[in-house]
PDB file of N, CA and C in Angstrom:
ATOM      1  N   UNK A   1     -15.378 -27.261 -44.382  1.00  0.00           N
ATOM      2  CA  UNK A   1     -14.789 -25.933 -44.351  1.00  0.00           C
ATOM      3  C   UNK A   1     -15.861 -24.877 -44.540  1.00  0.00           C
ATOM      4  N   UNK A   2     -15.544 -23.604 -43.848  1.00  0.00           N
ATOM      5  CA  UNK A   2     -16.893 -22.601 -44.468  1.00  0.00           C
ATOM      6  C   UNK A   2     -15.945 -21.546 -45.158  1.00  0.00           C
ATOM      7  N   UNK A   3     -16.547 -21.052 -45.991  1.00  0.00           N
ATOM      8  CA  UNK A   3     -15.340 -20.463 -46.517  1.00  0.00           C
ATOM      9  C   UNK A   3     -15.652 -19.237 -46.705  1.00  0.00           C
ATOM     10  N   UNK A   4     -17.086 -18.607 -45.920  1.00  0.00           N
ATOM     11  CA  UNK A   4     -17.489 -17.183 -45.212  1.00  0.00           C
ATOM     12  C   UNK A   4     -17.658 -17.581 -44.223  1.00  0.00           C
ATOM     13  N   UNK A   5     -16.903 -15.660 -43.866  1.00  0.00           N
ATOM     14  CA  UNK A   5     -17.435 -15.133 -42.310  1.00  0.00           C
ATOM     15  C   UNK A   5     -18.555 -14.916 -41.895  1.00  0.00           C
ATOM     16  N   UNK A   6     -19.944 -15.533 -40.869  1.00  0.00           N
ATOM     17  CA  UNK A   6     -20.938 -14.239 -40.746  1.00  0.00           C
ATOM     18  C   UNK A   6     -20.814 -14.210 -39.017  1.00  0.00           C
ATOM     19  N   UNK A   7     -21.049 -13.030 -38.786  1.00  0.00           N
ATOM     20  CA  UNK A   7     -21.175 -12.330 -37.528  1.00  0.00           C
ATOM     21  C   UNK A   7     -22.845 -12.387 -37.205  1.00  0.00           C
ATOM     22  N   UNK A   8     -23.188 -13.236 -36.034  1.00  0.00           N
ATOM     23  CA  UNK A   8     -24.050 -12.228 -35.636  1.00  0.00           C
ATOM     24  C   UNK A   8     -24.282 -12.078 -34.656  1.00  0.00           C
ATOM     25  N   UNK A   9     -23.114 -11.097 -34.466  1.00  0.00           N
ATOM     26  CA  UNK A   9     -23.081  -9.646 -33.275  1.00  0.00           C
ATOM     27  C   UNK A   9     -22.492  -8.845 -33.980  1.00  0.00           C
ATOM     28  N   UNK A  10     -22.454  -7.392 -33.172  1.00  0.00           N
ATOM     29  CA  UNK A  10     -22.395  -6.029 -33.707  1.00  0.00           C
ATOM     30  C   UNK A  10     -20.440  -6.134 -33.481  1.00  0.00           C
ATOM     31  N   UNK A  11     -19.824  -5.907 -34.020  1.00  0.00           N
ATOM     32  CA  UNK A  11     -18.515  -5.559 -33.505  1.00  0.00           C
ATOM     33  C   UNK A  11     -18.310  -4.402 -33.074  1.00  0.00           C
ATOM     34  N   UNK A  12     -17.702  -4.552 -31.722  1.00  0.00           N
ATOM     35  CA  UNK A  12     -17.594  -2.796 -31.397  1.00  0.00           C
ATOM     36  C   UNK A  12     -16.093  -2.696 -30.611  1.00  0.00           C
ATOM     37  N   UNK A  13     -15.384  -1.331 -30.557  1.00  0.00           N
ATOM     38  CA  UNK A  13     -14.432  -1.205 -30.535  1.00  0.00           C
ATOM     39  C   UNK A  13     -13.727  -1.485 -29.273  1.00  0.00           C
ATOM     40  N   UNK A  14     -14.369  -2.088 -27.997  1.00  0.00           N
ATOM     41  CA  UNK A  14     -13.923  -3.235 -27.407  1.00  0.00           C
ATOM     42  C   UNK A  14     -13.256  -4.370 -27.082  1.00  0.00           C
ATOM     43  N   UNK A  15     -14.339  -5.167 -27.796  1.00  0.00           N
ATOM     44  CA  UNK A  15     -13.821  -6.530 -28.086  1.00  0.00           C
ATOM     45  C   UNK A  15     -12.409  -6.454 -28.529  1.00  0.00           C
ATOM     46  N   UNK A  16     -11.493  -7.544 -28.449  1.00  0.00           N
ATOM     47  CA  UNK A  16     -10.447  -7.988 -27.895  1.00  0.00           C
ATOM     48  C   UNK A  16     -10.056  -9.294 -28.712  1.00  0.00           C
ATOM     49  N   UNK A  17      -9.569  -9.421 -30.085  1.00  0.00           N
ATOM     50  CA  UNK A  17      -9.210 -10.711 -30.197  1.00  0.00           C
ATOM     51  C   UNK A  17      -7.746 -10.902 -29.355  1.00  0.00           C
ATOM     52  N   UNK A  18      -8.193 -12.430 -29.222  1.00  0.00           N
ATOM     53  CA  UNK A  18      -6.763 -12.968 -28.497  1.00  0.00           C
ATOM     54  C   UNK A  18      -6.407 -14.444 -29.005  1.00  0.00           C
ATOM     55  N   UNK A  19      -5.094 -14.946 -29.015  1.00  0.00           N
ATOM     56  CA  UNK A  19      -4.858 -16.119 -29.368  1.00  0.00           C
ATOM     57  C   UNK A  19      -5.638 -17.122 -28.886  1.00  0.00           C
ATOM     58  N   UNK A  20      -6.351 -18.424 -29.550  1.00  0.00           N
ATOM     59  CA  UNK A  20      -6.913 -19.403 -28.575  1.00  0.00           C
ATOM     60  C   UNK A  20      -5.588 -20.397 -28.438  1.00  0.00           C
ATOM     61  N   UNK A  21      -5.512 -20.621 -27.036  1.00  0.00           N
ATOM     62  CA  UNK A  21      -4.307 -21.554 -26.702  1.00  0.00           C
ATOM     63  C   UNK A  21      -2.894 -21.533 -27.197  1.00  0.00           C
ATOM     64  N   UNK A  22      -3.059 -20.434 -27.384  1.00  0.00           N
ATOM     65  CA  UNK A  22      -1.571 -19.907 -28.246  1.00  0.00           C
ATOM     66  C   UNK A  22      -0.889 -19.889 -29.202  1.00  0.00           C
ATOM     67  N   UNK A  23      -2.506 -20.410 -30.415  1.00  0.00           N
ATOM     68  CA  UNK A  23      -2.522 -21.210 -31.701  1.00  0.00           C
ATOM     69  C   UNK A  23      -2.025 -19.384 -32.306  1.00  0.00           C
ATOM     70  N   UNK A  24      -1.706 -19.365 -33.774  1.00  0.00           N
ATOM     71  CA  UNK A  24      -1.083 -18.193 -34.190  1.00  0.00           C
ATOM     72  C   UNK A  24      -2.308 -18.229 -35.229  1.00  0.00           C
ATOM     73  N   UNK A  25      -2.973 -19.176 -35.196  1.00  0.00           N
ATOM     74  CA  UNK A  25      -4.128 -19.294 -36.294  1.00  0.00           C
ATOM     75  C   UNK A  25      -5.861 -19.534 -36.223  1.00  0.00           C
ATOM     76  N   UNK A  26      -6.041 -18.804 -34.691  1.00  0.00           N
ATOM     77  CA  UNK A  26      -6.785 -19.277 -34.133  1.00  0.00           C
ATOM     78  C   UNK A  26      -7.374 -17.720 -33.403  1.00  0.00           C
ATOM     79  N   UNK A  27      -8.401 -17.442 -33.477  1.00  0.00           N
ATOM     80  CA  UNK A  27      -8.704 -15.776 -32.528  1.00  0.00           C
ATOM     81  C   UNK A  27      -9.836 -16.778 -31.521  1.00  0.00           C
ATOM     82  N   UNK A  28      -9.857 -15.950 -30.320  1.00  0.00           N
ATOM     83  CA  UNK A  28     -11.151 -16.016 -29.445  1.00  0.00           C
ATOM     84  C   UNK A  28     -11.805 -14.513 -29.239  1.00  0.00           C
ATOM     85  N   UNK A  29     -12.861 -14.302 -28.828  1.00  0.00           N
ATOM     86  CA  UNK A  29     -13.362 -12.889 -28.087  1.00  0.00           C
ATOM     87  C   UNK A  29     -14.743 -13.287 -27.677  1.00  0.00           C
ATOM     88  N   UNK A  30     -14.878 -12.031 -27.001  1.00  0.00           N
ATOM     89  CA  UNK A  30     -16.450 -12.128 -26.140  1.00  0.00           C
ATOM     90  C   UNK A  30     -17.081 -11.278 -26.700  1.00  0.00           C
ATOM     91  N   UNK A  31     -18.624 -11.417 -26.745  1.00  0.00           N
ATOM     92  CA  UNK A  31     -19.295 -10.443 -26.984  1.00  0.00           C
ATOM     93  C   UNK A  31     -20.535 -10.196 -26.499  1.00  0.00           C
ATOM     94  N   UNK A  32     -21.248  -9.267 -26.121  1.00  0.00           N
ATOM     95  CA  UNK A  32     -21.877  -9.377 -25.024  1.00  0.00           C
ATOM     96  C   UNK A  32     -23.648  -9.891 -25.705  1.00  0.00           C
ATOM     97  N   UNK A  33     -23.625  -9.781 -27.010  1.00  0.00           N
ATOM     98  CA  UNK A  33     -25.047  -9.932 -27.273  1.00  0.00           C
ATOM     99  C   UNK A  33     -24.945 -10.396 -28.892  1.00  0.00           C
ATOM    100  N   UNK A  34     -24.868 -11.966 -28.699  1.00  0.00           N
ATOM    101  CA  UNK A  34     -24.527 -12.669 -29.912  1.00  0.00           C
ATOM    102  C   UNK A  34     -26.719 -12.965 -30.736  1.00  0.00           C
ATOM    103  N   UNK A  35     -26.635 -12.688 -31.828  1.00  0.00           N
ATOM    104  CA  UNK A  35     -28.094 -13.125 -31.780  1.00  0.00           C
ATOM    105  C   UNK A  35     -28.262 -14.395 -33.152  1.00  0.00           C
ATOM    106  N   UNK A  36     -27.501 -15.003 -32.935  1.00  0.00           N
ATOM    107  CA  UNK A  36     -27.415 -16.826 -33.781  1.00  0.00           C
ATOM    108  C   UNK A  36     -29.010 -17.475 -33.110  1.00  0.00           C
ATOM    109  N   UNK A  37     -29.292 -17.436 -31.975  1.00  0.00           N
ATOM    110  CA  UNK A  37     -30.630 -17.865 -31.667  1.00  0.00           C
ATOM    111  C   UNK A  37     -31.643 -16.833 -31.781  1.00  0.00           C
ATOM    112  N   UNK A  38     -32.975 -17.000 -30.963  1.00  0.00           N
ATOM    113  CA  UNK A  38     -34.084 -15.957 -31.041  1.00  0.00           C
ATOM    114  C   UNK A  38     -33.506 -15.456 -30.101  1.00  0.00           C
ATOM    115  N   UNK A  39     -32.704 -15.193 -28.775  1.00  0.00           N
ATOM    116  CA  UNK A  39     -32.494 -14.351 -27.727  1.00  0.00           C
ATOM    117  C   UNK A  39     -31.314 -14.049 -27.611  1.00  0.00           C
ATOM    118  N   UNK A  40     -30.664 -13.307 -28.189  1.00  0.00           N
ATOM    119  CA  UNK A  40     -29.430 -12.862 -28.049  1.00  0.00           C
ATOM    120  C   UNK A  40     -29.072 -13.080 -26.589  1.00  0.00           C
ATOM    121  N   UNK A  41     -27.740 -13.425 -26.376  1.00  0.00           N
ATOM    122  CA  UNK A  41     -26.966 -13.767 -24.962  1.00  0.00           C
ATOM    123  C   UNK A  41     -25.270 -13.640 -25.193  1.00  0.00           C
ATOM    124  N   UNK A  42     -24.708 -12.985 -24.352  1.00  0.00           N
ATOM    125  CA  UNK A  42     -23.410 -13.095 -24.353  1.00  0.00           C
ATOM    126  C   UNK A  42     -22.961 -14.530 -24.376  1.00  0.00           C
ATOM    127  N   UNK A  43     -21.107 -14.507 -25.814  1.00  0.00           N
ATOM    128  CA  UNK A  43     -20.889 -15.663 -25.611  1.00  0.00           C
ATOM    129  C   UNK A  43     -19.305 -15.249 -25.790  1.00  0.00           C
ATOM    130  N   UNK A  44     -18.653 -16.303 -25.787  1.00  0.00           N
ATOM    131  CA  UNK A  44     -17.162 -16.490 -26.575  1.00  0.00           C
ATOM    132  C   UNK A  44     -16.928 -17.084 -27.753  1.00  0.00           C
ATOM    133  N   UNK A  45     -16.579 -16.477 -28.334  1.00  0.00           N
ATOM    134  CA  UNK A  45     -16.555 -16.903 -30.207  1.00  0.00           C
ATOM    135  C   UNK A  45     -15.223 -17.543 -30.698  1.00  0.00           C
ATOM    136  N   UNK A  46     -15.163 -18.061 -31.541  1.00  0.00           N
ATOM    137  CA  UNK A  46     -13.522 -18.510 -31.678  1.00  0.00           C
ATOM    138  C   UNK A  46     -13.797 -18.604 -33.280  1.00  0.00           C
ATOM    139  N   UNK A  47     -12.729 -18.335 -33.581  1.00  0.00           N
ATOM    140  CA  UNK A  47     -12.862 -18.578 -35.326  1.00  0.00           C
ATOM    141  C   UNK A  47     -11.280 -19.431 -35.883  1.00  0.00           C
ATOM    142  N   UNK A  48     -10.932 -20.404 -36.660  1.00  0.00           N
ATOM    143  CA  UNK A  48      -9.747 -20.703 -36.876  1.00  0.00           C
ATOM    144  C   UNK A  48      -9.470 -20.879 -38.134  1.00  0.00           C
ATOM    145  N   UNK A  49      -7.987 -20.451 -38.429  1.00  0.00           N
ATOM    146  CA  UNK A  49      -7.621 -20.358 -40.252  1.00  0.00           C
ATOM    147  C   UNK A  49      -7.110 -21.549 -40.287  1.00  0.00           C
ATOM    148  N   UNK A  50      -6.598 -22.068 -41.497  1.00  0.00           N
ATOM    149  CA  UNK A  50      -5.419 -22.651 -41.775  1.00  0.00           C
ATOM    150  C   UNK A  50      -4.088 -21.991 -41.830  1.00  0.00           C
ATOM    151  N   UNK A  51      -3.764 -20.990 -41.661  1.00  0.00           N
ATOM    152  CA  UNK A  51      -2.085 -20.265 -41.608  1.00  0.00           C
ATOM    153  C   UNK A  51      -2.652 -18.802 -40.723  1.00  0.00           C
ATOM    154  N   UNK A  52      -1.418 -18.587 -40.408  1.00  0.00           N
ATOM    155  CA  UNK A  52      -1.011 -17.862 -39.635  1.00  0.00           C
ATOM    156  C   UNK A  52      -1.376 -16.228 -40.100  1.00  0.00           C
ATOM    157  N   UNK A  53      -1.101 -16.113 -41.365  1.00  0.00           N
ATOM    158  CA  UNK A  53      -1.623 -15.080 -42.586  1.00  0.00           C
ATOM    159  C   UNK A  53      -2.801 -14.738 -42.432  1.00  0.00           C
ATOM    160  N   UNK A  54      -4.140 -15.634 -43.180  1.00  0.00           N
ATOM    161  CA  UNK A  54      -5.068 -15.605 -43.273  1.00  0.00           C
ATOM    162  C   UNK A  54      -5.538 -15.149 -41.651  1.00  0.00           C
ATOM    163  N   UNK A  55      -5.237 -15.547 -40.766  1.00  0.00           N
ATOM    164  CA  UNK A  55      -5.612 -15.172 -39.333  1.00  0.00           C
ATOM    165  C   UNK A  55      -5.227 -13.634 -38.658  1.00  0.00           C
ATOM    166  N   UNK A  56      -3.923 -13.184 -38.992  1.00  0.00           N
ATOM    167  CA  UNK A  56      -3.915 -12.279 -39.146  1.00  0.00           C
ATOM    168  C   UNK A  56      -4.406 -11.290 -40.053  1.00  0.00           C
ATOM    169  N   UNK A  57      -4.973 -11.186 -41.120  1.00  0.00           N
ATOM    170  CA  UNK A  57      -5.686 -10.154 -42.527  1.00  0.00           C
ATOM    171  C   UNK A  57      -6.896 -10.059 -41.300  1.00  0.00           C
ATOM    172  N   UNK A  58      -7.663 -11.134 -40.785  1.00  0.00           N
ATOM    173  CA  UNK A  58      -8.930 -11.384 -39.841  1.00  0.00           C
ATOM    174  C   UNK A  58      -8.798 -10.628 -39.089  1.00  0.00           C
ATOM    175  N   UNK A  59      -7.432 -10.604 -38.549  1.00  0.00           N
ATOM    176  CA  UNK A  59      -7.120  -9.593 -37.224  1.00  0.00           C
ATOM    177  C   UNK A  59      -7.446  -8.552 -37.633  1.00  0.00           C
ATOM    178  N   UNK A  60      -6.730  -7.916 -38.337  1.00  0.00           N
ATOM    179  CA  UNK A  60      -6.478  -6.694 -39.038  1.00  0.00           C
ATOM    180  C   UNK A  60      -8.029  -5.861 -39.380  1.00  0.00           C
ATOM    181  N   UNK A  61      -8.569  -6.452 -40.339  1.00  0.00           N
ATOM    182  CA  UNK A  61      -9.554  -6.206 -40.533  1.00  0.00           C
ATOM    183  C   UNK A  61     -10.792  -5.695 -39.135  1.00  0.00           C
ATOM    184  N   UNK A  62     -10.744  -7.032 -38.340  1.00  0.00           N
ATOM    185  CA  UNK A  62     -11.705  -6.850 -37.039  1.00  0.00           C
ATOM    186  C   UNK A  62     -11.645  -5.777 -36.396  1.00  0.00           C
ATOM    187  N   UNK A  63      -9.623  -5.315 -36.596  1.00  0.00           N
ATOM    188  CA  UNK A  63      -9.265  -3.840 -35.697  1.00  0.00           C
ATOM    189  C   UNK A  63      -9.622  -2.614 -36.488  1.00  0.00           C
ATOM    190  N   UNK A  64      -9.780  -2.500 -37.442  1.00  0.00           N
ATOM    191  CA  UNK A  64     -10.239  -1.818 -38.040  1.00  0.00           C
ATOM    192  C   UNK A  64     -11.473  -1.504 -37.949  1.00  0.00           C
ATOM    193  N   UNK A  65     -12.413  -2.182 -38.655  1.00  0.00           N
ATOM    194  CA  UNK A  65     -14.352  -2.183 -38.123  1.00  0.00           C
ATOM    195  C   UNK A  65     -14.213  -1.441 -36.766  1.00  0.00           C
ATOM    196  N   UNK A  66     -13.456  -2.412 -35.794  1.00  0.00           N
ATOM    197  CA  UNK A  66     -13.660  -1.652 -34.440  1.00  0.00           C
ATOM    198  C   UNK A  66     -13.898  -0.237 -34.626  1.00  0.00           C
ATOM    199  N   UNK A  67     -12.366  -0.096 -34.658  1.00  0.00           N
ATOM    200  CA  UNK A  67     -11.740   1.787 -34.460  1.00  0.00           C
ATOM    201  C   UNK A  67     -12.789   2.423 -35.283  1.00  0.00           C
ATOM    202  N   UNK A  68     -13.375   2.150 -36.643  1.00  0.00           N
ATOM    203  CA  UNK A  68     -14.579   2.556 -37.211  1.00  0.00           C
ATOM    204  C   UNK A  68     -15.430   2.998 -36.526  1.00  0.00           C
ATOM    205  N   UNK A  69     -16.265   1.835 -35.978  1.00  0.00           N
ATOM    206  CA  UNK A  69     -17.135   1.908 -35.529  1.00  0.00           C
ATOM    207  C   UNK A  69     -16.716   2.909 -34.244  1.00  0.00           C
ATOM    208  N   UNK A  70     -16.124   2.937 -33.592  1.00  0.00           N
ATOM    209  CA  UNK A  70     -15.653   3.701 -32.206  1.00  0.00           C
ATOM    210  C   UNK A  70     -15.484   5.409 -33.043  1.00  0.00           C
ATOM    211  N   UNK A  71     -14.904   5.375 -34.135  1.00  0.00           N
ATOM    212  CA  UNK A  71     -15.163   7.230 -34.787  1.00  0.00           C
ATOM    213  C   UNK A  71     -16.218   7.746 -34.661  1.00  0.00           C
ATOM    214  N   UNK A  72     -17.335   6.732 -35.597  1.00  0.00           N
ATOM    215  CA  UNK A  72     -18.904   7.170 -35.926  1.00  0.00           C
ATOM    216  C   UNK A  72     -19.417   7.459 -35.000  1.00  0.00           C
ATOM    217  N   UNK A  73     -19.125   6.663 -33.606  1.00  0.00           N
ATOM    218  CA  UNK A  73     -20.005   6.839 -32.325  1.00  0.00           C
ATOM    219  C   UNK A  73     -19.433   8.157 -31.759  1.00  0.00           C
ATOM    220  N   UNK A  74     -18.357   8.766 -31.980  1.00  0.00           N
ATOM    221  CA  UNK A  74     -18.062  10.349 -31.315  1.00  0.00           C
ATOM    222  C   UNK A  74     -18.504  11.118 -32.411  1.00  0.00           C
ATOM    223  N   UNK A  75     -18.940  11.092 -33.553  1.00  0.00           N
ATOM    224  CA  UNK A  75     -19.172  11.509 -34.063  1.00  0.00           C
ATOM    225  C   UNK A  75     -21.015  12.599 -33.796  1.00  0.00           C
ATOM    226  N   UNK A  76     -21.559  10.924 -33.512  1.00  0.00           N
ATOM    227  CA  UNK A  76     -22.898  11.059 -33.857  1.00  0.00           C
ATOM    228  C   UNK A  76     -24.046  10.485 -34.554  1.00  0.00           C
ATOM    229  N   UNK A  77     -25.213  10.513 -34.485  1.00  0.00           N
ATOM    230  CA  UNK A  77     -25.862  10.238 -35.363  1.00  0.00           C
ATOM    231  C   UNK A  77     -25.814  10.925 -36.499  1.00  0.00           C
ATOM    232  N   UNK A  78     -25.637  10.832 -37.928  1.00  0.00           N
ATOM    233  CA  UNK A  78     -26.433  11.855 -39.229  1.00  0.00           C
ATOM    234  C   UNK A  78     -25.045  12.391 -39.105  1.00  0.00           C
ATOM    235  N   UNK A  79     -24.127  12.004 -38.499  1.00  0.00           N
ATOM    236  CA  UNK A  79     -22.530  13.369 -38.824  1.00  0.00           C
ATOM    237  C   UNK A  79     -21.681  12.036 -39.653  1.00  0.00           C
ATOM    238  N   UNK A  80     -21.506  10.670 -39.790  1.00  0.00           N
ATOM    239  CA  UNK A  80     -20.738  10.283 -40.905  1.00  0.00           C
ATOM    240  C   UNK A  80     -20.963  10.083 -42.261  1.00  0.00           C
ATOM    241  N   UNK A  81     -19.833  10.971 -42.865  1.00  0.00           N
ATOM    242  CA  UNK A  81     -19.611  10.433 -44.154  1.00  0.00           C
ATOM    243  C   UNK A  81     -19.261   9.179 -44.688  1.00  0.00           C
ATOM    244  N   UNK A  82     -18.869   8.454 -43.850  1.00  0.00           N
ATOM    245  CA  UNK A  82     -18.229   7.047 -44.281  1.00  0.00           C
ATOM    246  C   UNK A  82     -19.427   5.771 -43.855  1.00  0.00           C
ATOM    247  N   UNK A  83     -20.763   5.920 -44.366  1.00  0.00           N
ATOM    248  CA  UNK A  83     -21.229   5.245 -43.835  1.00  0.00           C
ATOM    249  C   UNK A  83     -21.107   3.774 -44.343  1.00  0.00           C
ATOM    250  N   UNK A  84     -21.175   3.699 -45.327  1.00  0.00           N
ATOM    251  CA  UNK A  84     -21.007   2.283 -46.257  1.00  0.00           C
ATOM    252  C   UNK A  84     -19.449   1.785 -45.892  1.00  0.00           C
ATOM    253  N   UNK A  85     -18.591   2.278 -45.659  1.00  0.00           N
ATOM    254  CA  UNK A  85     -16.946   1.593 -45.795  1.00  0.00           C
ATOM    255  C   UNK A  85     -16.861   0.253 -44.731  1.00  0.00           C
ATOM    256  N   UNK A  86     -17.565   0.675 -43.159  1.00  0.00           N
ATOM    257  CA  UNK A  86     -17.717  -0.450 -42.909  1.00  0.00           C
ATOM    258  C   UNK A  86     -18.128  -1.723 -43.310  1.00  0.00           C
ATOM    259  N   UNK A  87     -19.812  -1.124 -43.861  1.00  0.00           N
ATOM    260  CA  UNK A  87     -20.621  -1.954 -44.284  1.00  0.00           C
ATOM    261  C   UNK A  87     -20.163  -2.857 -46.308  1.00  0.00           C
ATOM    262  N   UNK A  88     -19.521  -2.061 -46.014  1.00  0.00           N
ATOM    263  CA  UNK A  88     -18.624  -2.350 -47.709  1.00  0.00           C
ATOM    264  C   UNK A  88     -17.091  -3.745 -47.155  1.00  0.00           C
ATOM    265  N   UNK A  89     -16.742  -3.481 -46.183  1.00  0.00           N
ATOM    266  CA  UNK A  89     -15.368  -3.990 -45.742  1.00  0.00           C
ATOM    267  C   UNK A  89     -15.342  -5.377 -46.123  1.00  0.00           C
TER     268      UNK A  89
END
C-alpha cells in the first residue's frame, strides 16, 4: 500500500479526472509533462482507493488545485495573495 500521494507533474486546470473502467474508486488523467524520469514525457496516470469516499475527497481536492491554479494564472505573476494554500493543500 502507499499511503502518500506524490505528483510529479504540475496539475493544471485542464486535466480531467475520469473513472478507470467504471471503477467508483479508481481516477485516470493525462498529463502532458510527467517528470518521474530524467525527461519528462506525457503520460496517463491512474491512482486507486479502497472506497468510493476516499476517491472522491481525491477528486475534490484535484478540482480544486486545478480552479486554483487556473485563478493565479489570470491573475499574474506577483498579483496572488494565496500563494501557499495550494502549496499548503
Amino acid at each position: 500500500k502507499t499511503l502518500k500521494i506524490c505528483a510529479n507533474h504540475y496539475i493544471t486546470g485542464m486535466m480531467e479526472l475520469k473513472p478507470n473502467a467504471g471503477s467508483y474508486g479508481a481516477w485516470v488523467w493525462n498529463t502532458h509533462a510527467d517528470f518521474a524520469e530524467e525527461c519528462p514525457k506525457p503520460e496517463l496516470l491512474a491512482i486507486c482507493f479502497l472506497n468510493a469516499e476516499n476517491a472522491q475527497k481525491f477528486k475534490t481536492k484535484f478540482e480544486e488545485c486545478g480552479k486554483e491554479i487556473e485563478e493565479r494564472q489570470k491573475k499574474g505573476p506577483g498579483k496572488n495573495d494565496n500563494a501557499d494554500k495550494v502549496q499548503n493543500a
